[in-house]
Every structure is written in structure tokens, then in C-alpha cells.
C-alpha atoms as a PDB file:
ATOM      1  CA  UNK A   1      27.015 -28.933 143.547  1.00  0.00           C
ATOM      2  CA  UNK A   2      28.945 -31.587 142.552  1.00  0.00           C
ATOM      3  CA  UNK A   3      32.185 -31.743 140.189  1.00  0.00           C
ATOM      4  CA  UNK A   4      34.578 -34.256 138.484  1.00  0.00           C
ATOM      5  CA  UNK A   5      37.498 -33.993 136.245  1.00  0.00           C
ATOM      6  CA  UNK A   6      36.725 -36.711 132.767  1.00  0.00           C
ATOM      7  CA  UNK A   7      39.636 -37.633 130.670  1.00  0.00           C
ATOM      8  CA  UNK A   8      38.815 -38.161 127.192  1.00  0.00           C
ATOM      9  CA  UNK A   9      40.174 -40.277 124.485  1.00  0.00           C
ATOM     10  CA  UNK A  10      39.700 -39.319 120.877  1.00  0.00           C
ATOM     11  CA  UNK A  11      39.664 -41.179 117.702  1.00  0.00           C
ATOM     12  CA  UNK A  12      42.102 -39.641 114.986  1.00  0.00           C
ATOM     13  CA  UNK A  13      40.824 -36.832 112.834  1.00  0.00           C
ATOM     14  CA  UNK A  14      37.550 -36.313 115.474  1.00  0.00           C
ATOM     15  CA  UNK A  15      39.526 -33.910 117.358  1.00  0.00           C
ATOM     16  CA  UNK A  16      37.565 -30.508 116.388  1.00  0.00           C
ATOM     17  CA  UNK A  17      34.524 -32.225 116.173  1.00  0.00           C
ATOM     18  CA  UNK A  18      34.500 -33.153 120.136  1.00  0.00           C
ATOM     19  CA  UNK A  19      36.409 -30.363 121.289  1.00  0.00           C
ATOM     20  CA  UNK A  20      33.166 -28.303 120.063  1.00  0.00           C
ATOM     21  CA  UNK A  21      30.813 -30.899 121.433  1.00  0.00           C
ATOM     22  CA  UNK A  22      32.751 -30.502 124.761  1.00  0.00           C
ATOM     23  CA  UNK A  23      32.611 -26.292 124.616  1.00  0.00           C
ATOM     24  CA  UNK A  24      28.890 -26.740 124.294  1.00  0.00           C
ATOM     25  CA  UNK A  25      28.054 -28.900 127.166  1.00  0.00           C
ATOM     26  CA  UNK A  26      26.387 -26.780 130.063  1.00  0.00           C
ATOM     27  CA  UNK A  27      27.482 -28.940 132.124  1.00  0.00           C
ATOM     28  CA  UNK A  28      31.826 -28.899 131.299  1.00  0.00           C
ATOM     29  CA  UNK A  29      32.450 -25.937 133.088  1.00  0.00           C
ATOM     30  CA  UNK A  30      36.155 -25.944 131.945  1.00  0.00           C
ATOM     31  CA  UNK A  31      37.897 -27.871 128.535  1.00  0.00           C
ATOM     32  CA  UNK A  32      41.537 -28.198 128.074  1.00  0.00           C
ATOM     33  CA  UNK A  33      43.249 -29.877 125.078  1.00  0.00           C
ATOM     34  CA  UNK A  34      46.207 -32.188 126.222  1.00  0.00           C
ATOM     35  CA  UNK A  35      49.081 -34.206 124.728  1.00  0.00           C
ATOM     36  CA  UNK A  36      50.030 -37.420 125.205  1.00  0.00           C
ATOM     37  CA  UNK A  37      47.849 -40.403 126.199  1.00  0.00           C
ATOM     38  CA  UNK A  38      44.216 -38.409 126.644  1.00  0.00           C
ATOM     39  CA  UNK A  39      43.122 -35.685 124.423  1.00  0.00           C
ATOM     40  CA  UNK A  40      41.092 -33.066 126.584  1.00  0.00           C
ATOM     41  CA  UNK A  41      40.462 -33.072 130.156  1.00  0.00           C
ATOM     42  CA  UNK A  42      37.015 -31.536 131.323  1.00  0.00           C
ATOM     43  CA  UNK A  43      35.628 -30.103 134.756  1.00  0.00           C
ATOM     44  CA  UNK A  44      31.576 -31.630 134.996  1.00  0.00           C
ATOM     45  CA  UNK A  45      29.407 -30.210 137.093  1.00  0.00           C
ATOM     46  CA  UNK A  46      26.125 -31.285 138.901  1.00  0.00           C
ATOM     47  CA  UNK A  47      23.568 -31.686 141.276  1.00  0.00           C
ATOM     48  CA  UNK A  48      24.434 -34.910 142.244  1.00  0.00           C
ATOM     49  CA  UNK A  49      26.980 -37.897 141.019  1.00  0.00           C
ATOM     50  CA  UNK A  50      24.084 -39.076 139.214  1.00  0.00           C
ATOM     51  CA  UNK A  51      23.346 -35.940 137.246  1.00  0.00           C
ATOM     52  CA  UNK A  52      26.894 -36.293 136.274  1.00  0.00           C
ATOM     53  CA  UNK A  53      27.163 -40.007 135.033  1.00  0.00           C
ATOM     54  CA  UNK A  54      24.209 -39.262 133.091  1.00  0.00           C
ATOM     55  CA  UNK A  55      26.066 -36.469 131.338  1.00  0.00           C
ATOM     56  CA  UNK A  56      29.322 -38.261 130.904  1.00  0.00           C
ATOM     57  CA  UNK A  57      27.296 -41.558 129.571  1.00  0.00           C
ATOM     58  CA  UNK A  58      24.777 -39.935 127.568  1.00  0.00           C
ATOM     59  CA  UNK A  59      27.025 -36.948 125.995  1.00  0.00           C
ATOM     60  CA  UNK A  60      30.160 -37.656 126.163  1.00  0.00           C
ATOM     61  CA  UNK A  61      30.962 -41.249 125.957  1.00  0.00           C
ATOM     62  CA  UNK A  62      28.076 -41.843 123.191  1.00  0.00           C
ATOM     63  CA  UNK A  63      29.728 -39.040 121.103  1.00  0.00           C
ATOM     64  CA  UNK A  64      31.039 -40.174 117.819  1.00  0.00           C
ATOM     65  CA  UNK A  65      34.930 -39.969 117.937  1.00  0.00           C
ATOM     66  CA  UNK A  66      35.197 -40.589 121.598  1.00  0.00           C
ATOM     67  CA  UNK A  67      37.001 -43.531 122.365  1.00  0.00           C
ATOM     68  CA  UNK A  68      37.411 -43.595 125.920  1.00  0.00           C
ATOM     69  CA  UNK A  69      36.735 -41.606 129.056  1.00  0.00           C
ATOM     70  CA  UNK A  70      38.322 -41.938 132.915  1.00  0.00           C
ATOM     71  CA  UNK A  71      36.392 -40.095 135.617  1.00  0.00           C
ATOM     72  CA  UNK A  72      38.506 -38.534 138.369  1.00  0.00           C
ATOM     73  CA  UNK A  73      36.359 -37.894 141.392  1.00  0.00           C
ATOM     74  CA  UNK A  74      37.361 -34.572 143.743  1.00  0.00           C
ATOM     75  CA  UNK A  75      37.580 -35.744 147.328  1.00  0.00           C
ATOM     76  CA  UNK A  76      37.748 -33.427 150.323  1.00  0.00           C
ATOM     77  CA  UNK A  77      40.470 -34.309 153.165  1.00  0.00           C
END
């Protein structure tokens, strides 16, 4: 299993709306709210890094309200 921590940008007013898209996802395993420069950061789980772009291409980012996204990958040392 594979994870990720997305930043995400909203659009004024369209906070609700994708903080209840987020809760829904199967695949955000975790959604905080956050103040300052990004509005929620989310944990993304998957099979692979592709099952995981898919979801952050084709659920998040193409959610109306979302204005921006930036993917933090979890490295091992």
C-alpha cells in the first residue's frame, strides 16, 4: 500500500462543499482543515502511485472549488 499527503487549495465560499467531498473519498484515509496558504491537507492511499494520481486527478483536482493541489510523497530513509 501506498500513501501521500495532498495539499489542497480552495476557492472562497467552496469550503464545506470539498471538505465533504474529501470525507467521502475511500481513498483519504485522514482530512484536516488548515489555515493559512492551503485549506485541508489529506492522507491518500493506494495500491500503487498510479492508483493514487488517478484519485488525486480525477477526484480531487476536477472537483469544483478546488483550486490547487501539491502532492507530498512519503519516502523511507
Amino acid at each position: 500500500m501506498e500513501s501521500v499527503y495532498v495539499l489542497v487549495r480552495v476557492k472562497p465560499t467552496y469550503e464545506q462543499r470539498v471538505h465533504a467531498m474529501l470525507s467521502k473519498l475511500k481513498e483519504a484515509k485522514e482530512v484536516h482543515p488548515l489555515f493559512g496558504e492551503y485549506d485541508f491537507i489529506i492522507k491518500i492511499e493506494g495500491r500503487t502511485h498510479d492508483d493514487i494520481t488517478r484519485t488525486i486527478l480525477e477526484k480531487i483536482r476536477s472537483e469544483e472549488g478546488v483550486a490547487a493541489t501539491k502532492t507530498m510523497v512519503k519516502t523511507s530513509f
